[in-house]
PDB file of N, CA and C in Angstrom:
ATOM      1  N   UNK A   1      55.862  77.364 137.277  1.00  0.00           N
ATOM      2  CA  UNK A   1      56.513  76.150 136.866  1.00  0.00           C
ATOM      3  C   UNK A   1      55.493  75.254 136.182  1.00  0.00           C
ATOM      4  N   UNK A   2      56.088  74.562 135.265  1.00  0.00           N
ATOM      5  CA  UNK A   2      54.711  73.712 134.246  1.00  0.00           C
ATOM      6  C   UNK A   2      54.881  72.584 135.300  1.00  0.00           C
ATOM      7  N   UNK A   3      53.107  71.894 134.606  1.00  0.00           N
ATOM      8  CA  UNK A   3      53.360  70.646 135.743  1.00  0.00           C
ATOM      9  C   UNK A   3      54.280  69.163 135.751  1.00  0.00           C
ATOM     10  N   UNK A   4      54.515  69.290 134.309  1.00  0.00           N
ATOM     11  CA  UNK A   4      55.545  68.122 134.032  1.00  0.00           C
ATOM     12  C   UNK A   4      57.011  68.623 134.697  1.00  0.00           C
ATOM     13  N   UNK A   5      57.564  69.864 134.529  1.00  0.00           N
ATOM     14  CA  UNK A   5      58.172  69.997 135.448  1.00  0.00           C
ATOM     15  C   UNK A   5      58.337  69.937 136.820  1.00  0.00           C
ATOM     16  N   UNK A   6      57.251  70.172 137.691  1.00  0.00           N
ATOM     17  CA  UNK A   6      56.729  70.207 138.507  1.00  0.00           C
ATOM     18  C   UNK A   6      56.717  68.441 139.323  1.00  0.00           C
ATOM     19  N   UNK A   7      55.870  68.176 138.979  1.00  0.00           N
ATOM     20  CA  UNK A   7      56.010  66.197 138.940  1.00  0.00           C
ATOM     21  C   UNK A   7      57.245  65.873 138.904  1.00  0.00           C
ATOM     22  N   UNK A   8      58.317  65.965 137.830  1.00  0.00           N
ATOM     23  CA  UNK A   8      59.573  65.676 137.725  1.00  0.00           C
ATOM     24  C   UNK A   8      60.548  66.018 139.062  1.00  0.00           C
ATOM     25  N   UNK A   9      60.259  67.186 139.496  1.00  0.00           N
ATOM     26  CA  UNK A   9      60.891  67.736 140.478  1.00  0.00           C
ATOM     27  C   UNK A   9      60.308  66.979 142.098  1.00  0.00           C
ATOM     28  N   UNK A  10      59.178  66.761 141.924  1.00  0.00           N
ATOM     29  CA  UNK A  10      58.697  66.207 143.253  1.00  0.00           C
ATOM     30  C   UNK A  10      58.504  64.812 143.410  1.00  0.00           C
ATOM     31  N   UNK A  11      58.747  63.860 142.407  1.00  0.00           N
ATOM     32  CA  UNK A  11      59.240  62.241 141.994  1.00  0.00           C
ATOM     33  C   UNK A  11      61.164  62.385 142.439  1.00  0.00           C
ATOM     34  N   UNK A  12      61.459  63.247 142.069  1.00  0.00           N
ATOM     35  CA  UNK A  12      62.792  63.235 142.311  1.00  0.00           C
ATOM     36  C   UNK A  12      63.391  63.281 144.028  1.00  0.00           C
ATOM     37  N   UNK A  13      62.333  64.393 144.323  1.00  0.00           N
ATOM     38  CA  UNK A  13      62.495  64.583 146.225  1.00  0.00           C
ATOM     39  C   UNK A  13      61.730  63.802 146.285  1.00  0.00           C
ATOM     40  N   UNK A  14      60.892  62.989 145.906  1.00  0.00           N
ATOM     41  CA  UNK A  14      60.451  61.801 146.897  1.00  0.00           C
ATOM     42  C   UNK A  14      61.324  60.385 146.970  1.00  0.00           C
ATOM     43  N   UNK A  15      62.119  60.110 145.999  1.00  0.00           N
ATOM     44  CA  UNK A  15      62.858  59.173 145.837  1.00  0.00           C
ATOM     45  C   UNK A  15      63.888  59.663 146.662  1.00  0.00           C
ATOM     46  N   UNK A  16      64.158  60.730 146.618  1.00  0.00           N
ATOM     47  CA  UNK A  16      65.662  61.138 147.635  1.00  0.00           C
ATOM     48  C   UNK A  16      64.974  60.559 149.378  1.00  0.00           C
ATOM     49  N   UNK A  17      64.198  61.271 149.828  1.00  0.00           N
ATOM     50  CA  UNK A  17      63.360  61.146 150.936  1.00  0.00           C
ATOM     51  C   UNK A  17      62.790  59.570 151.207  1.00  0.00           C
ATOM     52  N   UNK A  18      62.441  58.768 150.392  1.00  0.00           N
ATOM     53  CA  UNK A  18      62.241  57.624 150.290  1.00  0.00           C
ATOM     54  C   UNK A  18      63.791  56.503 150.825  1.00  0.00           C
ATOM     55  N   UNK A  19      64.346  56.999 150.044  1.00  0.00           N
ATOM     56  CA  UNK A  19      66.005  56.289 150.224  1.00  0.00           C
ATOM     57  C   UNK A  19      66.438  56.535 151.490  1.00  0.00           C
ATOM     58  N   UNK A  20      66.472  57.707 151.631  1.00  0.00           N
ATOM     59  CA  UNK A  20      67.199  58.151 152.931  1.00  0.00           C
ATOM     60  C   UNK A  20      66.030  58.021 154.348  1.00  0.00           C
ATOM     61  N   UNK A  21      64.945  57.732 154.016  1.00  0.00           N
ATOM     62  CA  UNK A  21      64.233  56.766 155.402  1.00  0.00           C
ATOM     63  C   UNK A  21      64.551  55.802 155.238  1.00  0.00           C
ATOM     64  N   UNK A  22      65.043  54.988 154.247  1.00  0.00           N
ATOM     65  CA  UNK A  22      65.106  53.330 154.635  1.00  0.00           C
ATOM     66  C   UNK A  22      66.826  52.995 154.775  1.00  0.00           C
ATOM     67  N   UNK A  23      67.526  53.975 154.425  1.00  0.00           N
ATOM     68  CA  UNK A  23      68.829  53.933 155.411  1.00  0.00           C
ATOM     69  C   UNK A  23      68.430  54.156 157.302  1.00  0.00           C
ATOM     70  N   UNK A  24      67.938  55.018 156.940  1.00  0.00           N
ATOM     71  CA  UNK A  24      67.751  55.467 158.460  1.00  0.00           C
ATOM     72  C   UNK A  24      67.002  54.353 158.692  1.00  0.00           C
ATOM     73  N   UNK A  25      66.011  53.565 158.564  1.00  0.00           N
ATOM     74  CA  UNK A  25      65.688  52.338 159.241  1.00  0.00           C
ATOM     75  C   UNK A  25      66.075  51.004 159.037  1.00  0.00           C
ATOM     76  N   UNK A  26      66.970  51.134 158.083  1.00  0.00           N
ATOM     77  CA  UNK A  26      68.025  49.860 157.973  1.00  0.00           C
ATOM     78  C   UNK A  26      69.164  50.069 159.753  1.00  0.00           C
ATOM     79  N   UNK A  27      69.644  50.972 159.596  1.00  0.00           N
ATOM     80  CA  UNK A  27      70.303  51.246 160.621  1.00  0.00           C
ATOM     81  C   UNK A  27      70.078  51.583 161.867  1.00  0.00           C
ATOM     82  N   UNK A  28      68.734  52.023 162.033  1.00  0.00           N
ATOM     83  CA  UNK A  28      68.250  52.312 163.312  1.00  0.00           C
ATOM     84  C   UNK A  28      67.695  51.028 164.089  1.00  0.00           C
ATOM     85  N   UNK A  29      66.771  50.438 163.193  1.00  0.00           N
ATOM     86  CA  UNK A  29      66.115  49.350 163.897  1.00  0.00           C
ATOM     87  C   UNK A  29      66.813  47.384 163.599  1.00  0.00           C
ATOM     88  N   UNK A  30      67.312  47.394 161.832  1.00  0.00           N
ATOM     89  CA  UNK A  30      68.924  46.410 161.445  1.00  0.00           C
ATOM     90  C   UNK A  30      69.480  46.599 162.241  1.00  0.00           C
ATOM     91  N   UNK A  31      70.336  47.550 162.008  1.00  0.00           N
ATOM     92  CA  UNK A  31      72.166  47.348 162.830  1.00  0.00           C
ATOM     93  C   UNK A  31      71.531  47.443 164.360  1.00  0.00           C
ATOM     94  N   UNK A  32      70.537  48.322 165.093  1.00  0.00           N
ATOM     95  CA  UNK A  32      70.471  48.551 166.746  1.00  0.00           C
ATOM     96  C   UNK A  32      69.792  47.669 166.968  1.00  0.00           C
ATOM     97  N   UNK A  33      68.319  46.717 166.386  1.00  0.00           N
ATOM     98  CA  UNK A  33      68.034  46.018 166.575  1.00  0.00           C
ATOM     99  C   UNK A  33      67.682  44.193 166.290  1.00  0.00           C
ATOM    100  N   UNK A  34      67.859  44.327 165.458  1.00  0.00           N
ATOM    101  CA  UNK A  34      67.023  43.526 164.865  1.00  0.00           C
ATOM    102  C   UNK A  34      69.224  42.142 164.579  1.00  0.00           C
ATOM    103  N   UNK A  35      69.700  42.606 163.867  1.00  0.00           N
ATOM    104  CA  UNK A  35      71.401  42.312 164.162  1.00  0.00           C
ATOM    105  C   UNK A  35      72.212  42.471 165.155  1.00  0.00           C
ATOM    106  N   UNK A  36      72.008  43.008 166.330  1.00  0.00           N
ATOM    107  CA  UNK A  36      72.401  43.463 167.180  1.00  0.00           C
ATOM    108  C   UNK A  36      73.392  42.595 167.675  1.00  0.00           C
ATOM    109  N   UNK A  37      72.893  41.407 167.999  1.00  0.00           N
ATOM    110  CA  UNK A  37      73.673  40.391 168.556  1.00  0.00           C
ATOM    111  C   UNK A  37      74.916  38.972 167.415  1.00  0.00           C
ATOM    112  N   UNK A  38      74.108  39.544 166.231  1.00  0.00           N
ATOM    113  CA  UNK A  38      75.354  39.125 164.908  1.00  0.00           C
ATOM    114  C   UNK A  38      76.376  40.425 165.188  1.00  0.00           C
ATOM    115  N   UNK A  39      76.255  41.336 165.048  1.00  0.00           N
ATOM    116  CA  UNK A  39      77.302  42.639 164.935  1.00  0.00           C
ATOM    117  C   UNK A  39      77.894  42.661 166.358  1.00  0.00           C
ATOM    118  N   UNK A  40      77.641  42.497 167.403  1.00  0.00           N
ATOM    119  CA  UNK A  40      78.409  42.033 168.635  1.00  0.00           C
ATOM    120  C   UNK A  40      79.867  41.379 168.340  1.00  0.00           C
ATOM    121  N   UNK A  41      79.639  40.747 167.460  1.00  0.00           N
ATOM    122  CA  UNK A  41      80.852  40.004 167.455  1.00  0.00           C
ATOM    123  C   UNK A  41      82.404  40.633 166.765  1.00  0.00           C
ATOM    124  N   UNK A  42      81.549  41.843 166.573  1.00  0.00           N
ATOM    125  CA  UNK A  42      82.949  43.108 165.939  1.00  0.00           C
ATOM    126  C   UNK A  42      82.734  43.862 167.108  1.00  0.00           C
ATOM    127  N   UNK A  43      84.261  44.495 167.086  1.00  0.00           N
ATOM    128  CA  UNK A  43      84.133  45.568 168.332  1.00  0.00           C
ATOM    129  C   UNK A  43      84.285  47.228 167.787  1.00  0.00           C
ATOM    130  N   UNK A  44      83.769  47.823 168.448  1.00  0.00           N
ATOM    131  CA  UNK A  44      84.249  49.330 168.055  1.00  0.00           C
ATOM    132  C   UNK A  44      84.999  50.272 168.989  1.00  0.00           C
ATOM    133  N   UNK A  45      85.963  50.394 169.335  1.00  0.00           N
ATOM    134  CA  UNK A  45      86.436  51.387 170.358  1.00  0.00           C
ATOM    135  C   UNK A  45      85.940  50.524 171.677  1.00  0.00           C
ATOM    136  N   UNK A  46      86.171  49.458 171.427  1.00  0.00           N
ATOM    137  CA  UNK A  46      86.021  48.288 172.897  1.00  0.00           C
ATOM    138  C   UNK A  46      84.469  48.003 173.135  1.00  0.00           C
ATOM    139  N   UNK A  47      83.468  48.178 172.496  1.00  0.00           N
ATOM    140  CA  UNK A  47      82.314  48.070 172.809  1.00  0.00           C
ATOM    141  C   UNK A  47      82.056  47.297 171.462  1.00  0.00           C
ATOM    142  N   UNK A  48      80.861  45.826 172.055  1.00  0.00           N
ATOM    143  CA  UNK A  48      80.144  45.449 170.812  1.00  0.00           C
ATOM    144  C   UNK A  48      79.439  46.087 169.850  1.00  0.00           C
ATOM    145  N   UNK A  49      79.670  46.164 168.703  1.00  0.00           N
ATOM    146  CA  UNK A  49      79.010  46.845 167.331  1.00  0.00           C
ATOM    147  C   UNK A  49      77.533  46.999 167.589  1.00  0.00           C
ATOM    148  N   UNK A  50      76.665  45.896 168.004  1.00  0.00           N
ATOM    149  CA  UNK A  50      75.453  45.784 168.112  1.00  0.00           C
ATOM    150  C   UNK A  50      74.898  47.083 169.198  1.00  0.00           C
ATOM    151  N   UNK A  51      75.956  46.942 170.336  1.00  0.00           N
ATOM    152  CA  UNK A  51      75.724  48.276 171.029  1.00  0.00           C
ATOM    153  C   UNK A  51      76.041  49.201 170.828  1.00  0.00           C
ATOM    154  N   UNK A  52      77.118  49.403 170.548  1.00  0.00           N
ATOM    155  CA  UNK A  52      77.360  50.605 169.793  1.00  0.00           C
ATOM    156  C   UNK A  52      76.347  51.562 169.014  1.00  0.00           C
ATOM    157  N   UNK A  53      76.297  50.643 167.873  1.00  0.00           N
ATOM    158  CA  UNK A  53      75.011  51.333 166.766  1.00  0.00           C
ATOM    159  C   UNK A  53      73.518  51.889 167.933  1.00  0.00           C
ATOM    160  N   UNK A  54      73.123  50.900 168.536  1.00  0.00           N
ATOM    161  CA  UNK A  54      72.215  51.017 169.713  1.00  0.00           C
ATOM    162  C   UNK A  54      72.222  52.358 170.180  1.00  0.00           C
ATOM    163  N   UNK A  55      73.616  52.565 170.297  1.00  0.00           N
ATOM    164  CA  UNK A  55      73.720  53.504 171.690  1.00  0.00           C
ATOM    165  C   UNK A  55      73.938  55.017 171.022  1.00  0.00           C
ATOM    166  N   UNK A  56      75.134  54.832 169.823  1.00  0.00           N
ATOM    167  CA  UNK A  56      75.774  55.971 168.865  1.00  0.00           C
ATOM    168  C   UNK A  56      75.508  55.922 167.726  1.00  0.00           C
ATOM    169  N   UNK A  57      75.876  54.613 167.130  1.00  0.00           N
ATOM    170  CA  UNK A  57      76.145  54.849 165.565  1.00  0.00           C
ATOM    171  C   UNK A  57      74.479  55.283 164.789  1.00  0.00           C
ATOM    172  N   UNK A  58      73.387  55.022 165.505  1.00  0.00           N
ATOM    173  CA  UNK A  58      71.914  54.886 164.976  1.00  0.00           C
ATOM    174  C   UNK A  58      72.182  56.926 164.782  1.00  0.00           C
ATOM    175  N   UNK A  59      72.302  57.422 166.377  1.00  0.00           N
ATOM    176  CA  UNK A  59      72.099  58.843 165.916  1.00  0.00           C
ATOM    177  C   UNK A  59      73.022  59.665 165.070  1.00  0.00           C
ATOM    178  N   UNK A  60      74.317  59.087 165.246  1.00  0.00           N
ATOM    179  CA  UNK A  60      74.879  59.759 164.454  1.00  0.00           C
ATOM    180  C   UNK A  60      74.979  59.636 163.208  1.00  0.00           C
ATOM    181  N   UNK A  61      73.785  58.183 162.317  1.00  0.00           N
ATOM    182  CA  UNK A  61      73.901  58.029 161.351  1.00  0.00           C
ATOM    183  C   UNK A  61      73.142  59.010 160.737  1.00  0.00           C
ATOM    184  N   UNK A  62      71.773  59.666 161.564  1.00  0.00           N
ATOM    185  CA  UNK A  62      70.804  60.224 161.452  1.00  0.00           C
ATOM    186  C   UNK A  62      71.156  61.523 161.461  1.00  0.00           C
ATOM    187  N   UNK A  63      72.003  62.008 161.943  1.00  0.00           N
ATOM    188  CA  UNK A  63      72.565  63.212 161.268  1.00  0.00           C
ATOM    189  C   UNK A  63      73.490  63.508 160.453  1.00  0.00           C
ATOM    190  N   UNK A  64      74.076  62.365 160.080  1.00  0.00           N
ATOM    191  CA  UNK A  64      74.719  62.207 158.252  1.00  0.00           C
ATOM    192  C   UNK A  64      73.811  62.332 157.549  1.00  0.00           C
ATOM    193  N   UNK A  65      72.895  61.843 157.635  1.00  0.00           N
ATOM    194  CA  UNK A  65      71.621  61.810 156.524  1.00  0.00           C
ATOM    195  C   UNK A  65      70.884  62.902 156.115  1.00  0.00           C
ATOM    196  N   UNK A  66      70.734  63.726 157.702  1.00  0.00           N
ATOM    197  CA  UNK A  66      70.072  64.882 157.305  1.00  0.00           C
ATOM    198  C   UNK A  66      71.427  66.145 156.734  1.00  0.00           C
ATOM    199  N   UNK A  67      72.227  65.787 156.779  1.00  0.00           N
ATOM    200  CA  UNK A  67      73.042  66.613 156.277  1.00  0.00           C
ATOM    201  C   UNK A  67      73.529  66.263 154.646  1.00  0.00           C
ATOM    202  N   UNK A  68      73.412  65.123 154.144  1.00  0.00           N
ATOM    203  CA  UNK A  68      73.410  64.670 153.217  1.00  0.00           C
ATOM    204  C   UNK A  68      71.875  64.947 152.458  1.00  0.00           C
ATOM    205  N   UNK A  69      70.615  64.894 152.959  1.00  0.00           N
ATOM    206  CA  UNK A  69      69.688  65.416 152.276  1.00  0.00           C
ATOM    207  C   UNK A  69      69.661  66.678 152.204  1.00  0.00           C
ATOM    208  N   UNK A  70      70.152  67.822 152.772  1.00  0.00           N
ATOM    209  CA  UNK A  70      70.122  68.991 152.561  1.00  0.00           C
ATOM    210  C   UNK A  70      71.093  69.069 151.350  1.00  0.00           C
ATOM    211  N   UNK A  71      72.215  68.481 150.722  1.00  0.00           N
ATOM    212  CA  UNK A  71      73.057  68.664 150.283  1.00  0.00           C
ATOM    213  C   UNK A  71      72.242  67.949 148.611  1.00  0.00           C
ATOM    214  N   UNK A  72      71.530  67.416 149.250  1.00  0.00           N
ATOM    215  CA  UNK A  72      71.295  66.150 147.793  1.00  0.00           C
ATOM    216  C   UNK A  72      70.079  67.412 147.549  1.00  0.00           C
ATOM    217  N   UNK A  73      69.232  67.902 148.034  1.00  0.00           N
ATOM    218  CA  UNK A  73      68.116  68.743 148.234  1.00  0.00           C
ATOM    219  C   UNK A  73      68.791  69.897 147.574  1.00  0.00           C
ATOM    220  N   UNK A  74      69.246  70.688 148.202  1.00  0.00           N
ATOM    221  CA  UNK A  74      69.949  71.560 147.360  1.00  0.00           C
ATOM    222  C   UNK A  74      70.020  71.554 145.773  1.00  0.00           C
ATOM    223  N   UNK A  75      70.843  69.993 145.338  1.00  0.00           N
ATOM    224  CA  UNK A  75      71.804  69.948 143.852  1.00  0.00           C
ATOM    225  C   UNK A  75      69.952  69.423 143.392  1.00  0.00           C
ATOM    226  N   UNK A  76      69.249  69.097 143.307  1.00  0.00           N
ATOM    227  CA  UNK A  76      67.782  68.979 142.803  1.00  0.00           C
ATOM    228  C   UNK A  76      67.089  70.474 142.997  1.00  0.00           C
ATOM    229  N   UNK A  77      67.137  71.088 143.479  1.00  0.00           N
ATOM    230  CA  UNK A  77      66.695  72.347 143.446  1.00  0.00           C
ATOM    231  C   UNK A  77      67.371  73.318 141.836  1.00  0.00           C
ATOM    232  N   UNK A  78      68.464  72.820 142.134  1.00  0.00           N
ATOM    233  CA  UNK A  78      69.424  73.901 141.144  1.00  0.00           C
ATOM    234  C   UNK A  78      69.279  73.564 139.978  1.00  0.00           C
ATOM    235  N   UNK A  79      68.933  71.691 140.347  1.00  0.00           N
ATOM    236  CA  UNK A  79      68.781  71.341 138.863  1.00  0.00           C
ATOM    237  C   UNK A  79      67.434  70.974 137.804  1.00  0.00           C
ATOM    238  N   UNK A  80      66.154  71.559 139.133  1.00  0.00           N
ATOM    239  CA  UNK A  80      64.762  71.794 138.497  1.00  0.00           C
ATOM    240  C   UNK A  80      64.584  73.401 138.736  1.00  0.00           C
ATOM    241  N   UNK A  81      65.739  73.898 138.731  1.00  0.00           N
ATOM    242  CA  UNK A  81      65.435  75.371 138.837  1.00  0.00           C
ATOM    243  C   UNK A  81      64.296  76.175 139.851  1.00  0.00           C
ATOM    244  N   UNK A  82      64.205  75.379 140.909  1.00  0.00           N
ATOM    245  CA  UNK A  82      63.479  76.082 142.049  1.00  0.00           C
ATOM    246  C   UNK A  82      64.191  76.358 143.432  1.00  0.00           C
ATOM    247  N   UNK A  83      65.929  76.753 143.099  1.00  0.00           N
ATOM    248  CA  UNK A  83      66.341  77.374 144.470  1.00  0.00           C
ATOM    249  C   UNK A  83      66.243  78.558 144.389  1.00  0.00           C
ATOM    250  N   UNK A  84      66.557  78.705 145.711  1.00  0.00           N
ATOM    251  CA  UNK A  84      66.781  80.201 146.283  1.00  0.00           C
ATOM    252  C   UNK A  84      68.206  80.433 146.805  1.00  0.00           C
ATOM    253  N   UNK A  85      68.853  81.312 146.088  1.00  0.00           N
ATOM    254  CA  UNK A  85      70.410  82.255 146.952  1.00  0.00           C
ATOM    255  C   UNK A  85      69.809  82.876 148.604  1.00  0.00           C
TER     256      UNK A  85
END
């Protein structure tokens, strides 16, 4: 692979990887901590939001994400021509 290709392809997964940590810490340490007690004031399935996220919404956001970077990972592979079938 040339290196301008190369660079192109690994600026691209770092911006993907970049984004998708600062969701994951918008939401892990924002919504569970840091808002916790503003988002209280919505409920989810009878429990304050603030706890909620705390308790559920943080991990299960964290495995949207990694399932969404495999997916975003993937369509950058195919489209710097370095996947594998």
């Amino acid at each position: 692979m040339e290196r301008d290709r190369r660079d192109a392809y690994w600026r691209a997964n770092l911006r993907t990887v970049a984004a998708i940590l600062a969701i994951w810490l918008a939401v892990s340490c924002g919504a569970a901590i840091l808002f916790a007690d503003a988002l209280d004031a919505f409920h989810l399935g009878g429990f304050p939001l603030g706890f909620w996220f705390g308790q559920q919404g943080a991990e299960l956001v964290f495995v949207l994400l990694v399932a969404a970077y495999v997916a975003i990972a993937n369509r950058l592979d195919r489209a710097h021509d370095v996947f594998e079938d």
